[in-house]
N, C-alpha and C. Protein backbone atom coordinates (compact mmCIF):
# COMPACT_ATOMS: atom_id res chain seq x y z
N UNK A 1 26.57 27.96 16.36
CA UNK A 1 27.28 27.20 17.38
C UNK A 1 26.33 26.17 17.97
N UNK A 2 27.16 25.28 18.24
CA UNK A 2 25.93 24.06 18.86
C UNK A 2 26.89 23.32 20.35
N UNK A 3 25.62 22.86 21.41
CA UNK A 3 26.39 22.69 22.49
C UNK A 3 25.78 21.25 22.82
N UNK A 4 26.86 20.57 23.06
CA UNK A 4 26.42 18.81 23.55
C UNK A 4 26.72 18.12 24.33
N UNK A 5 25.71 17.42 24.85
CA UNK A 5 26.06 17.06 26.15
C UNK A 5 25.41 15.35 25.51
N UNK A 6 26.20 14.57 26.04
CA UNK A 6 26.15 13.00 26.15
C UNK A 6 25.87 12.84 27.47
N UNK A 7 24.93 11.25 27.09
CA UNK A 7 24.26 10.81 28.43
C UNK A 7 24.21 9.19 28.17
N UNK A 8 23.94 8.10 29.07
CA UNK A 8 23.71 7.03 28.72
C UNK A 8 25.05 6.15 28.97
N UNK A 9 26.08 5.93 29.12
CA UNK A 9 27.40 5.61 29.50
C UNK A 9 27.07 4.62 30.47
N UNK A 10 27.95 4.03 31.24
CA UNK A 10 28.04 2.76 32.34
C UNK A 10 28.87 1.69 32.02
N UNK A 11 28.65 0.52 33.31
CA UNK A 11 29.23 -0.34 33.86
C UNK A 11 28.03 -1.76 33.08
N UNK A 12 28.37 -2.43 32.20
CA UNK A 12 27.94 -3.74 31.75
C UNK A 12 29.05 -4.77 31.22
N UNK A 13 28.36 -5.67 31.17
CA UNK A 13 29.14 -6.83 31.42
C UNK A 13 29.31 -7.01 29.75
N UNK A 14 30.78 -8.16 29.25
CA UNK A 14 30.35 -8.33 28.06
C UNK A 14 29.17 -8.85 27.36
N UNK A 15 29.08 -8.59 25.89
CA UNK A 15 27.99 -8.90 25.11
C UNK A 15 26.97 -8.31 25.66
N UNK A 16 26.73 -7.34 26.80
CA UNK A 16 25.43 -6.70 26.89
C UNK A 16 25.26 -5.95 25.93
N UNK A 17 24.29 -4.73 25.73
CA UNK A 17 24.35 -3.75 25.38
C UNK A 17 23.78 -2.12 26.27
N UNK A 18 24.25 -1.18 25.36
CA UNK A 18 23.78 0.29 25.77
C UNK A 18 23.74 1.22 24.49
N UNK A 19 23.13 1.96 25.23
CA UNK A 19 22.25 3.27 24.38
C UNK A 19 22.86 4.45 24.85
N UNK A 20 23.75 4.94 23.96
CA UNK A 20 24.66 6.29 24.08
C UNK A 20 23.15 7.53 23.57
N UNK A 21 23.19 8.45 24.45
CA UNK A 21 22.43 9.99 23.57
C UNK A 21 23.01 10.88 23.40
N UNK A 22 23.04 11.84 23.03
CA UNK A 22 23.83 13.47 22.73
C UNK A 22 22.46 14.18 22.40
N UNK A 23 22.51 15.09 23.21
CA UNK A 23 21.45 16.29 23.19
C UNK A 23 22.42 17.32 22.61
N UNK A 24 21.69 18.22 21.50
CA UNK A 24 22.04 19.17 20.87
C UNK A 24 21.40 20.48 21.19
N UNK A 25 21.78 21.60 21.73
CA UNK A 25 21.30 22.64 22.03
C UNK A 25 21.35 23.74 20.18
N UNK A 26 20.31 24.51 20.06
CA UNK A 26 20.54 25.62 18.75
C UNK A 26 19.28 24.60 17.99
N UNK A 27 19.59 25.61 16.88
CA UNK A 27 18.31 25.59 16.11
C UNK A 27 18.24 24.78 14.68
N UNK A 28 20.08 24.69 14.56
CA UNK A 28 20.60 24.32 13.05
C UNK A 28 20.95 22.59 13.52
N UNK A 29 20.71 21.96 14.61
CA UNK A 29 20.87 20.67 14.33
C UNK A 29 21.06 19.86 12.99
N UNK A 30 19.81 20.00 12.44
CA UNK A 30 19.60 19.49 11.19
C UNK A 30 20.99 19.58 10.04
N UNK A 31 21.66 20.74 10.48
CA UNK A 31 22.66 21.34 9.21
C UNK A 31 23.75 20.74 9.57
N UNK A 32 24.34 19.56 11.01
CA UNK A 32 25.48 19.08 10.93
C UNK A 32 25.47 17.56 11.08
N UNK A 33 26.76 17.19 10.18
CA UNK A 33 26.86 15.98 10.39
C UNK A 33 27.67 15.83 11.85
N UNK A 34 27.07 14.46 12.58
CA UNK A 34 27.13 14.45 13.80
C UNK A 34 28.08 12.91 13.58
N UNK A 35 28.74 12.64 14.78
CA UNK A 35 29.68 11.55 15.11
C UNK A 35 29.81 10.98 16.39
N UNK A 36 30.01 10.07 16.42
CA UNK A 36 30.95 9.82 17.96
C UNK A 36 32.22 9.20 17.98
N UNK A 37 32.99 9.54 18.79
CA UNK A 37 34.14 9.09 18.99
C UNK A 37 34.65 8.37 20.55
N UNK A 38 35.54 7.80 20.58
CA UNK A 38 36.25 7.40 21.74
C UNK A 38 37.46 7.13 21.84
N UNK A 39 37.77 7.38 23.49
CA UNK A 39 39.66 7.48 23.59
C UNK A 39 39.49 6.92 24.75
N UNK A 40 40.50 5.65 24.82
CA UNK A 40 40.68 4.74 26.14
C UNK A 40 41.81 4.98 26.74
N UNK A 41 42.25 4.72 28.16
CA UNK A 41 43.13 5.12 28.49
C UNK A 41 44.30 4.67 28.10
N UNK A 42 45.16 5.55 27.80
CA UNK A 42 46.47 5.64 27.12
C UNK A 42 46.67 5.74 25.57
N UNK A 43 45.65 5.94 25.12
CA UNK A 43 45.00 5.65 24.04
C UNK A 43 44.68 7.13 23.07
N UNK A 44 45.07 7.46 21.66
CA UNK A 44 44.61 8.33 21.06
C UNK A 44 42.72 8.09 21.23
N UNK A 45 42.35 9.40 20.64
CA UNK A 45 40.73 9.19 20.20
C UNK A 45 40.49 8.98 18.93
N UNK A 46 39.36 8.12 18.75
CA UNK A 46 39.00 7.67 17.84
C UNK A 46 38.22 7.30 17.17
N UNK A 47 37.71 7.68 16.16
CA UNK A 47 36.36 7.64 15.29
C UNK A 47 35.60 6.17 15.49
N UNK A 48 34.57 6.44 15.77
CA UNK A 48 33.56 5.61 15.95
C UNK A 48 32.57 5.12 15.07
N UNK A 49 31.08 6.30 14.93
CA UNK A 49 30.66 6.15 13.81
C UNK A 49 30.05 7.76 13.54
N UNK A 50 29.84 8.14 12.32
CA UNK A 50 29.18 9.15 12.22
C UNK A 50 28.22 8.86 11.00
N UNK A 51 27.19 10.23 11.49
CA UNK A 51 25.75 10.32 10.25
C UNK A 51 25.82 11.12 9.55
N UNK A 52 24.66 11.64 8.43
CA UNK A 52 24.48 13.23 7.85
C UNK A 52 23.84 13.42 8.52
N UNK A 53 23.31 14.67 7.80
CA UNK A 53 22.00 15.47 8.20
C UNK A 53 20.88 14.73 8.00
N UNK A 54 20.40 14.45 6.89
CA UNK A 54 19.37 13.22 7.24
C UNK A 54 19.44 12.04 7.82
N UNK A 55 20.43 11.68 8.06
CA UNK A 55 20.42 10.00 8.55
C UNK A 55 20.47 9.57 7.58
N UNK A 56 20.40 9.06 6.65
CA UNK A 56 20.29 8.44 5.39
C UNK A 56 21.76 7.46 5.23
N UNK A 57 22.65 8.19 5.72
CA UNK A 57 24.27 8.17 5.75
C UNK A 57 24.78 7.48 6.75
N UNK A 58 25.49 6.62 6.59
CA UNK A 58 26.38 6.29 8.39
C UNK A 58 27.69 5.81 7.55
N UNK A 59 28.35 5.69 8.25
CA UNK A 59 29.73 5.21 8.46
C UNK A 59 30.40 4.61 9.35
N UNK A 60 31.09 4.00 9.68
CA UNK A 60 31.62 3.00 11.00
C UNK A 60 33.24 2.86 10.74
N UNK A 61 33.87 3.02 12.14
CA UNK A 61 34.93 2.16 11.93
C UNK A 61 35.12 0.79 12.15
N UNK A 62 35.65 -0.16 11.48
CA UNK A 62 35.38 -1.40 11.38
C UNK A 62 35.18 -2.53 12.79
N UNK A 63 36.32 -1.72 13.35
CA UNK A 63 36.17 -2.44 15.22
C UNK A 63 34.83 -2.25 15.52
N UNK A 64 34.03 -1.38 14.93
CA UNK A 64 32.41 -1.85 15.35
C UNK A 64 31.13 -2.17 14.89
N UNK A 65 31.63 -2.15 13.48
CA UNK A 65 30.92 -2.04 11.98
C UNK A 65 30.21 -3.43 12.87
N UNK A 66 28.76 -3.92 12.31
CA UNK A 66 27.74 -4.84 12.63
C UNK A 66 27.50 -5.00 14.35
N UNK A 67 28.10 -3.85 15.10
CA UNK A 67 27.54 -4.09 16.52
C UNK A 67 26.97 -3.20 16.96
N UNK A 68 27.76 -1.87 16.25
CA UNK A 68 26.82 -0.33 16.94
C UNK A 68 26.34 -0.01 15.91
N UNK A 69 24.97 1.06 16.23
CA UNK A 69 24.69 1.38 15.47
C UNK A 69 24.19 3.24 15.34
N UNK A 70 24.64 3.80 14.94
CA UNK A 70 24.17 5.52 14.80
C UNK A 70 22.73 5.62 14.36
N UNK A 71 21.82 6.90 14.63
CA UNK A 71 21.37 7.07 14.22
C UNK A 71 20.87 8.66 14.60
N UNK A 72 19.94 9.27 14.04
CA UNK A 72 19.55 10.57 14.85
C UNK A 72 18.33 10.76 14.50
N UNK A 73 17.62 11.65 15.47
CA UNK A 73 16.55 12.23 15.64
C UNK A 73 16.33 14.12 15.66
N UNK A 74 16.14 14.24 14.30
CA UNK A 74 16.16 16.00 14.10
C UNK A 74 15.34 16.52 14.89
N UNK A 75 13.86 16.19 15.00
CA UNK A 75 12.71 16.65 15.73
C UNK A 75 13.23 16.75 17.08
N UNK A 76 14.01 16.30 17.74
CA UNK A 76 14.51 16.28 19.13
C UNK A 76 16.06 16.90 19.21
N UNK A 77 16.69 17.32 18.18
CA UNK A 77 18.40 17.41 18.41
C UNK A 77 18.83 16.45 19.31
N UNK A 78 18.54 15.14 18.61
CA UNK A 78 20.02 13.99 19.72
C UNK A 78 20.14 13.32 18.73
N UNK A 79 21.32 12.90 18.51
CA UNK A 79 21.90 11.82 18.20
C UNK A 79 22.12 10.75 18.97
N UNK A 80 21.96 9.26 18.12
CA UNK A 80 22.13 8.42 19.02
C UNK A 80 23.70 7.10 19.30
N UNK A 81 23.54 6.35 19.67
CA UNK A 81 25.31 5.55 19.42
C UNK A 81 24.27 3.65 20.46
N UNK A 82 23.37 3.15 19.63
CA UNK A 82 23.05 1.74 20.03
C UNK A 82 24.17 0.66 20.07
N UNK A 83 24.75 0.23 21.39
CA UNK A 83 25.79 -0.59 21.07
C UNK A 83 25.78 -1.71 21.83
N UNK A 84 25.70 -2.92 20.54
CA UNK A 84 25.24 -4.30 21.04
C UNK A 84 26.36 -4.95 21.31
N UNK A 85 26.72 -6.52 21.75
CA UNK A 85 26.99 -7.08 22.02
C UNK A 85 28.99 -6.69 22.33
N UNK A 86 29.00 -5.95 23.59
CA UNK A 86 29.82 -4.99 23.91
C UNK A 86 31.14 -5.91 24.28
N UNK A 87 32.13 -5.73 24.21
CA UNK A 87 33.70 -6.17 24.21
C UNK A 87 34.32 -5.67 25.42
N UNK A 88 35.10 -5.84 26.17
CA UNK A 88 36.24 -5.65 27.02
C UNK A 88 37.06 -3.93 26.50
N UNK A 89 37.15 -4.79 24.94
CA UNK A 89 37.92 -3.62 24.04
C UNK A 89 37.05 -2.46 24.03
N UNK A 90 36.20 -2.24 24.29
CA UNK A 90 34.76 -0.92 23.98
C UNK A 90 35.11 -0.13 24.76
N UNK A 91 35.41 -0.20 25.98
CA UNK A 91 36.00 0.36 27.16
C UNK A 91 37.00 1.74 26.90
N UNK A 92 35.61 2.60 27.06
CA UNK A 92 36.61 3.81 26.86
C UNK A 92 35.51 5.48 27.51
N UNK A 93 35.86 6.57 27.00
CA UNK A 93 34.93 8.07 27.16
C UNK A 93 34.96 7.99 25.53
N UNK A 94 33.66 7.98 25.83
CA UNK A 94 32.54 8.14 24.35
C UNK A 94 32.13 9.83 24.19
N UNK A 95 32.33 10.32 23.08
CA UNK A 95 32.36 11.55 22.83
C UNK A 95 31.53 12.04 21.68
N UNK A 96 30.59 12.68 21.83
CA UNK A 96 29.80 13.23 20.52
C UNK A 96 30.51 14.43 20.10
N UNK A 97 30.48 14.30 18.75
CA UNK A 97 31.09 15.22 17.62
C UNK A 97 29.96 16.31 16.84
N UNK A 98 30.18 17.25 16.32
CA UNK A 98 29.10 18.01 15.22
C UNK A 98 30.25 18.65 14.75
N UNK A 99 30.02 18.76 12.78
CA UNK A 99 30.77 19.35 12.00
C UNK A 99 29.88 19.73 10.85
N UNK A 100 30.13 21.42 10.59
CA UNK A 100 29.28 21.68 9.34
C UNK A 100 29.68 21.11 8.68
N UNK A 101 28.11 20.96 7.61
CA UNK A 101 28.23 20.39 6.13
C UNK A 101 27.82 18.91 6.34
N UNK A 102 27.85 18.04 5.03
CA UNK A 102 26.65 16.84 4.87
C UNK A 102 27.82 15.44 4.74
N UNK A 103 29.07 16.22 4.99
CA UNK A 103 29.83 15.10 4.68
C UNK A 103 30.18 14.23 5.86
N UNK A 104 30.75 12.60 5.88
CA UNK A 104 30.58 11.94 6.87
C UNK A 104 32.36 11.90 7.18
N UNK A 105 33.11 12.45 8.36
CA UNK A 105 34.73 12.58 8.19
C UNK A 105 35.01 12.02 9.39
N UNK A 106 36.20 11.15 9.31
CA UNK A 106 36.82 10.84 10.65
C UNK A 106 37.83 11.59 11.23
N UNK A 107 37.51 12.62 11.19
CA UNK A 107 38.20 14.04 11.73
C UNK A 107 37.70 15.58 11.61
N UNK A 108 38.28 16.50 12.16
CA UNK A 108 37.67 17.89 12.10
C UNK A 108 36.24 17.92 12.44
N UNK A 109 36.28 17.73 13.21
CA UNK A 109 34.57 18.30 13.97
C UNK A 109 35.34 19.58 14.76
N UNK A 110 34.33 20.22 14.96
CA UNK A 110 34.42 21.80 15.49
C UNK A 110 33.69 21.63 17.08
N UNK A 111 32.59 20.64 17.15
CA UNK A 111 31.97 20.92 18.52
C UNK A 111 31.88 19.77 19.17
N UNK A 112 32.66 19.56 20.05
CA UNK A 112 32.62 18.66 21.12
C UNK A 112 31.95 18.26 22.59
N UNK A 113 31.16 17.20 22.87
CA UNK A 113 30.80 16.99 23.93
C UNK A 113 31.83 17.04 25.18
N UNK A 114 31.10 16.65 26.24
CA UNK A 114 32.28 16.39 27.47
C UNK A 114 32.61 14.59 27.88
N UNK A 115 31.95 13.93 26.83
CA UNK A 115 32.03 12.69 27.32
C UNK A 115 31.50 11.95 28.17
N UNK A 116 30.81 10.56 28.01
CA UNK A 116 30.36 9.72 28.89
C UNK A 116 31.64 8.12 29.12
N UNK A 117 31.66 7.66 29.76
CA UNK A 117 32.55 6.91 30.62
C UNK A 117 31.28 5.68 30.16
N UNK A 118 31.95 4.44 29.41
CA UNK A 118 31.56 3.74 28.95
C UNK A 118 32.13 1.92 29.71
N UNK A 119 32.39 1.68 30.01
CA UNK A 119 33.35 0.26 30.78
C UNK A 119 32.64 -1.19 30.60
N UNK A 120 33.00 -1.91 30.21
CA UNK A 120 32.85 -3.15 30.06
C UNK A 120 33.66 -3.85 30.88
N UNK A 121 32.98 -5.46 31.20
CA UNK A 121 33.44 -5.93 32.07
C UNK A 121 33.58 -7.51 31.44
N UNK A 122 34.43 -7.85 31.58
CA UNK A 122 35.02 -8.95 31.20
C UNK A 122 34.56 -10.07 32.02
């Protein structure tokens, strides 16, 4: 079992950027592929980007493909969510994901954060 907590969230203006984290509690970090997601208000949730286990891997959904960027750090259990030149549309609770196994899915994760509150300002 793994437990996560996201940090890094706020109030910036467009085209700034921010630095999403997820701290991973347990020992098997390494063994899940990790994600983030987001759901705006009124809004289903929705895949963002996710990694493997090595990093080696990413994936994006296209609304952010060349602005954010994933990455992770095993030696520390966090994953990360770098997101540049930020939109009006970005505006949402950013959510870290973990799902066994090496595959990269825009669905079925098993362990969920509680969310950081992300807002852009037009």
């Amino acid at each position: 079992q793994v437990q996560l907590v996201e940090s890094g969230g706020g109030l910036v203006q467009a085209g700034g950027s921010l630095r999403l984290s997820c701290a991973a509690s347990g020992r098997t970090f390494s063994s899940y592929t990790m994600a983030w997601f987001r759901q705006a208000p009124g809004k289903e949730r929705e895949f963002v980007a996710g990694v493997n286990w090595s990093g080696a891997s990413t994936y994006y959904a296209d609304s952010v493909k060349g602005r954010f960027t994933i990455s992770r750090d095993n030696a520390k259990n966090t994953v990360y969510l770098q997101m540049n030149s930020l939109k009006p549309e970005d505006t949402a609770v950013y959510y870290c994901a973990a799902r066994r196994g090496d595959t990269i899915a825009t669905a079925s994760y098993n362990y969920w954060g509680q969310g950081t509150q992300v807002t852009v300002s037009s």
